[in-house]
C-alpha atoms as a PDB file:
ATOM      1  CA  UNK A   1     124.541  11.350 165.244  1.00  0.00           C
ATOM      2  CA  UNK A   2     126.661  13.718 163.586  1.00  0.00           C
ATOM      3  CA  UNK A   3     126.430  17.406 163.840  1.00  0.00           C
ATOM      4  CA  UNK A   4     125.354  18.959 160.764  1.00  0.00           C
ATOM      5  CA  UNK A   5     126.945  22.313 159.842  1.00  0.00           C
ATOM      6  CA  UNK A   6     124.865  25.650 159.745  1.00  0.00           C
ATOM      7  CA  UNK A   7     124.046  26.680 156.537  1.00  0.00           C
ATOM      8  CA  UNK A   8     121.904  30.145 155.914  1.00  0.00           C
ATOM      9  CA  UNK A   9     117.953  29.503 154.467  1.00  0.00           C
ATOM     10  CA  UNK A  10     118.597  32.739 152.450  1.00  0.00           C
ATOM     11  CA  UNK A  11     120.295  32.854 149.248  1.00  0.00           C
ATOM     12  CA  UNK A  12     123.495  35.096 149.452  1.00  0.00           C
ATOM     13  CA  UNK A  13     123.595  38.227 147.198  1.00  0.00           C
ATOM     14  CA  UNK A  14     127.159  39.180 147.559  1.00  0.00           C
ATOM     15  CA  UNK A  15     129.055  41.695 145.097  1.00  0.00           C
ATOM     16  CA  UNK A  16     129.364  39.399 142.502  1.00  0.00           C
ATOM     17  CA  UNK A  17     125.656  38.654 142.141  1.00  0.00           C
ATOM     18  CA  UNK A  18     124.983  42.776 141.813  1.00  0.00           C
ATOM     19  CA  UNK A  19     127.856  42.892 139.803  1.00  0.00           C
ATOM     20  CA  UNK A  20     126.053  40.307 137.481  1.00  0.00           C
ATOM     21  CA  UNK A  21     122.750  42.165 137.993  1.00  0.00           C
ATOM     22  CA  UNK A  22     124.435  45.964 137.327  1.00  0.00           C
ATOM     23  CA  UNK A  23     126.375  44.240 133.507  1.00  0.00           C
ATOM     24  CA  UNK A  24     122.712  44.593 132.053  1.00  0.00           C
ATOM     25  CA  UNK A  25     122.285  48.407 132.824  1.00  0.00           C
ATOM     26  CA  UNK A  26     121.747  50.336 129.698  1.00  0.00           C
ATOM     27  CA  UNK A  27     123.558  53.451 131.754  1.00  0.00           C
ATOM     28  CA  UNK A  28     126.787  51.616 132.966  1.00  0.00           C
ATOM     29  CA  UNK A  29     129.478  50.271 131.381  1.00  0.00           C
ATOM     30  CA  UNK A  30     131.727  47.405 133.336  1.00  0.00           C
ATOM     31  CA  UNK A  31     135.321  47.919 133.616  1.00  0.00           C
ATOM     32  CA  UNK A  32     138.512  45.410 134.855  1.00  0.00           C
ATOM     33  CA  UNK A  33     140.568  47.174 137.078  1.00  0.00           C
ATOM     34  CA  UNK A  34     143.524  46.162 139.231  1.00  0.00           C
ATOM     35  CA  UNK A  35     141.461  46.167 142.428  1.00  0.00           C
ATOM     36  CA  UNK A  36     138.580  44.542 140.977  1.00  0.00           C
ATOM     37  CA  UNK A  37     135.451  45.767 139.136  1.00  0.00           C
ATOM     38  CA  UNK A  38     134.550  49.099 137.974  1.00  0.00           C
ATOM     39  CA  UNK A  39     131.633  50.699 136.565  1.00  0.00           C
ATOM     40  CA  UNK A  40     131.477  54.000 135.161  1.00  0.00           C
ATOM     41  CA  UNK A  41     128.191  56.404 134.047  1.00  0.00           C
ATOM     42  CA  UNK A  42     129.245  58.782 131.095  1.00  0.00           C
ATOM     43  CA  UNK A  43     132.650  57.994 131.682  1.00  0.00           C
ATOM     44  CA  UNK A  44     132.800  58.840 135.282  1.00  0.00           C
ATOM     45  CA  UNK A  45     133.101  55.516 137.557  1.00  0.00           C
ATOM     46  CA  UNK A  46     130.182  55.478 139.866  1.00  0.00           C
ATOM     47  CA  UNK A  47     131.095  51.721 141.707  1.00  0.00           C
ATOM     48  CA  UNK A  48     133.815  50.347 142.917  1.00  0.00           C
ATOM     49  CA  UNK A  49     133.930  46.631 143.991  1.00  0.00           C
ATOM     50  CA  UNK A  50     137.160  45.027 145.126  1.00  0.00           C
ATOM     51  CA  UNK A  51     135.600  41.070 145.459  1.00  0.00           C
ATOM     52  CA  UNK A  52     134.816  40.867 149.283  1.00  0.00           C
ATOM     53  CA  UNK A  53     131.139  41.723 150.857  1.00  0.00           C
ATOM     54  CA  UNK A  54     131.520  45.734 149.941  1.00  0.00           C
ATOM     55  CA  UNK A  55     131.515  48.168 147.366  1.00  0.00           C
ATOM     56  CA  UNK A  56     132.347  51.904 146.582  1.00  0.00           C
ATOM     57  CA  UNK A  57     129.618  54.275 145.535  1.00  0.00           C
ATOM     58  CA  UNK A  58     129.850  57.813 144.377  1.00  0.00           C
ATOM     59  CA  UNK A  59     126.840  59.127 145.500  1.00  0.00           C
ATOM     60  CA  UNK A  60     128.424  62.915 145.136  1.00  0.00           C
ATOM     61  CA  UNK A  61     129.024  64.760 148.327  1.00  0.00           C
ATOM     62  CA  UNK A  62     125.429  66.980 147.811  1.00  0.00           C
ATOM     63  CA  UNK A  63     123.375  63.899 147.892  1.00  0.00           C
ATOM     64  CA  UNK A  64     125.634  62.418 150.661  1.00  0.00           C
ATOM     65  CA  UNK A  65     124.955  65.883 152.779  1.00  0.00           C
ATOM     66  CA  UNK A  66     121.081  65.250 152.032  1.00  0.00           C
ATOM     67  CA  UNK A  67     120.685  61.963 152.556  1.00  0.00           C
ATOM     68  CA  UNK A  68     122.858  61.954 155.481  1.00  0.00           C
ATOM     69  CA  UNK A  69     120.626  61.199 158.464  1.00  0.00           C
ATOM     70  CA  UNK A  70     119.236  58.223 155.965  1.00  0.00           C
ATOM     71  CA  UNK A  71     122.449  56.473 155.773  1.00  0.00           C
ATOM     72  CA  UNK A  72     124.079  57.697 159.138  1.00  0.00           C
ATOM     73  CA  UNK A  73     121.099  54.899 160.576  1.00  0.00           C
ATOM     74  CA  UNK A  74     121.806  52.357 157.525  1.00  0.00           C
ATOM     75  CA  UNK A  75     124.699  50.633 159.336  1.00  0.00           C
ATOM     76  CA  UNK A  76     125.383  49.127 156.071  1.00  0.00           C
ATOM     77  CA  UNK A  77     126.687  52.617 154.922  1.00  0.00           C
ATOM     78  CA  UNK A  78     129.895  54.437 155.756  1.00  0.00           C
ATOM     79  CA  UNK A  79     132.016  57.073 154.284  1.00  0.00           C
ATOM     80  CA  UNK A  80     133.860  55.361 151.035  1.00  0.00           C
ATOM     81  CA  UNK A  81     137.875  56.171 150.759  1.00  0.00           C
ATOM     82  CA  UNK A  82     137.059  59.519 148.471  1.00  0.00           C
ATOM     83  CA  UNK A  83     134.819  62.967 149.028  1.00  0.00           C
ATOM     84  CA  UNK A  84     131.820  61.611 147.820  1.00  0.00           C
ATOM     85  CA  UNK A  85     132.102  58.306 148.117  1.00  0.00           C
ATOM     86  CA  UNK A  86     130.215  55.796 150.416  1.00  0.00           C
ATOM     87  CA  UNK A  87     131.488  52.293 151.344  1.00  0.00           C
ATOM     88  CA  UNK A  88     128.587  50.014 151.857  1.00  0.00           C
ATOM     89  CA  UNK A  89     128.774  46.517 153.245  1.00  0.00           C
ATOM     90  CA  UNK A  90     126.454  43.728 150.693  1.00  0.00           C
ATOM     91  CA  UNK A  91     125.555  40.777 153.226  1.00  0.00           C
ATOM     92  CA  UNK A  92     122.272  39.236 151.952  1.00  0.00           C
ATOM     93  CA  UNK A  93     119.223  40.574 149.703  1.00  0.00           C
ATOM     94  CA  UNK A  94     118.065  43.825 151.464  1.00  0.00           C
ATOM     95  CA  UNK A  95     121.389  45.014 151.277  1.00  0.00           C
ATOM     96  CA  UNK A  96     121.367  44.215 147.440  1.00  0.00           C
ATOM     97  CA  UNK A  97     118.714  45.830 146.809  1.00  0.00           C
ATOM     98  CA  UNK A  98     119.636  48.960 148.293  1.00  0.00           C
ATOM     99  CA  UNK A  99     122.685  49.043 146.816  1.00  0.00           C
ATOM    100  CA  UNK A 100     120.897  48.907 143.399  1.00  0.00           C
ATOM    101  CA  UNK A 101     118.729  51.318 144.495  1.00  0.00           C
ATOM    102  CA  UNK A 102     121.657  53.915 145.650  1.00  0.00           C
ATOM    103  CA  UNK A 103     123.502  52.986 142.001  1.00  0.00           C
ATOM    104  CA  UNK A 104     120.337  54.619 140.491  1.00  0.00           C
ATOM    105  CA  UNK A 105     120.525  57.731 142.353  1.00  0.00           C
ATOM    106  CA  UNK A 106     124.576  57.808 141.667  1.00  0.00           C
ATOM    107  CA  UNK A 107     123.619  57.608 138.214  1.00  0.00           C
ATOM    108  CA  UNK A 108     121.125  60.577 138.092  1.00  0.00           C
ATOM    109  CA  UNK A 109     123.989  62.360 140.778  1.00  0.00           C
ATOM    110  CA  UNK A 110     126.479  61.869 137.742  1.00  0.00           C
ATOM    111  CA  UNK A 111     124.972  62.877 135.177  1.00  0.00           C
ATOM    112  CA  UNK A 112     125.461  66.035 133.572  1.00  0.00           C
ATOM    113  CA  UNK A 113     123.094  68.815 133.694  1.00  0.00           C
ATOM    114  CA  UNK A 114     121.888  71.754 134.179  1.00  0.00           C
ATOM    115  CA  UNK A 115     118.900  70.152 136.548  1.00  0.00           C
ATOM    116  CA  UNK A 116     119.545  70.582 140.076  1.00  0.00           C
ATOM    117  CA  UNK A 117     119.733  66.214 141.958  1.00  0.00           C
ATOM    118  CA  UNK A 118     117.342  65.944 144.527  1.00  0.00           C
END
C-alpha cells in the first residue's frame, strides 16, 4: 500500500485570498507595486503584501502603543519594517480574519480627523 501524502482538512487563506477579499472594500484602493500588492486608504497605503504567507500593516504607532500587550501575545504579529508598521504572518483562517479585522482599525487609524482613534 502506498503512502498517501498529508494534505491539511482546512482550506488555506493565504495573502492572496485576503487580497481577493480586501479588492471589494469601498475604503481601499489596490495598487501594483514592485514588491507586490499595495493598498492605500485616502491615499496613504495601509497594506503591504509581498506574495508569501505575510503582510505589512500600518496600524499607526498610537494604536500599536495601545494595543501592544494584544499583539505582543498574537505570535502572528511582529513589528513591520517601518514606525508604525506591523508584520503579521497569514497561515490559515483565524489569521485571515484578524488580519481583516486589524485592516479595519488601520483604516479608521488613517483617516483624517480631528477625532481622537481609540
Amino acid at each position: 500500500m502506498a503512502a498517501r501524502a498529508h494534505t491539511p482538512s482546512r482550506p488555506t487563506e493565504g495573502v492572496a485570498n485576503v487580497a481577493a477579499r480586501l479588492i471589494g472594500w469601498p475604503d481601499l484602493a489596490m495598487r501594483r507595486t514592485r514588491r507586490g500588492l499595495g493598498f492605500r486608504a485616502g491615499g496613504r497605503e495601509i497594506v503591504r503584501m509581498s506574495g508569501d504567507d505575510t503582510a505589512e500593516l500600518l496600524l499607526t504607532e498610537p494604536v500599536i502603543d495601545r494595543w501592544a500587550r494584544l499583539l505582543t501575545d498574537c505570535h502572528r504579529v511582529t513589528p513591520g519594517s517601518d514606525a508604525g508598521w506591523v508584520t503579521m504572518t497569514i497561515d490559515g483562517r483565524a489569521d485571515a480574519e484578524l488580519f481583516l479585522s486589524l485592516v479595519s482599525v488601520a483604516i479608521k487609524a488613517n483617516k483624517p480627523s480631528r477625532w481622537p482613534v481609540w
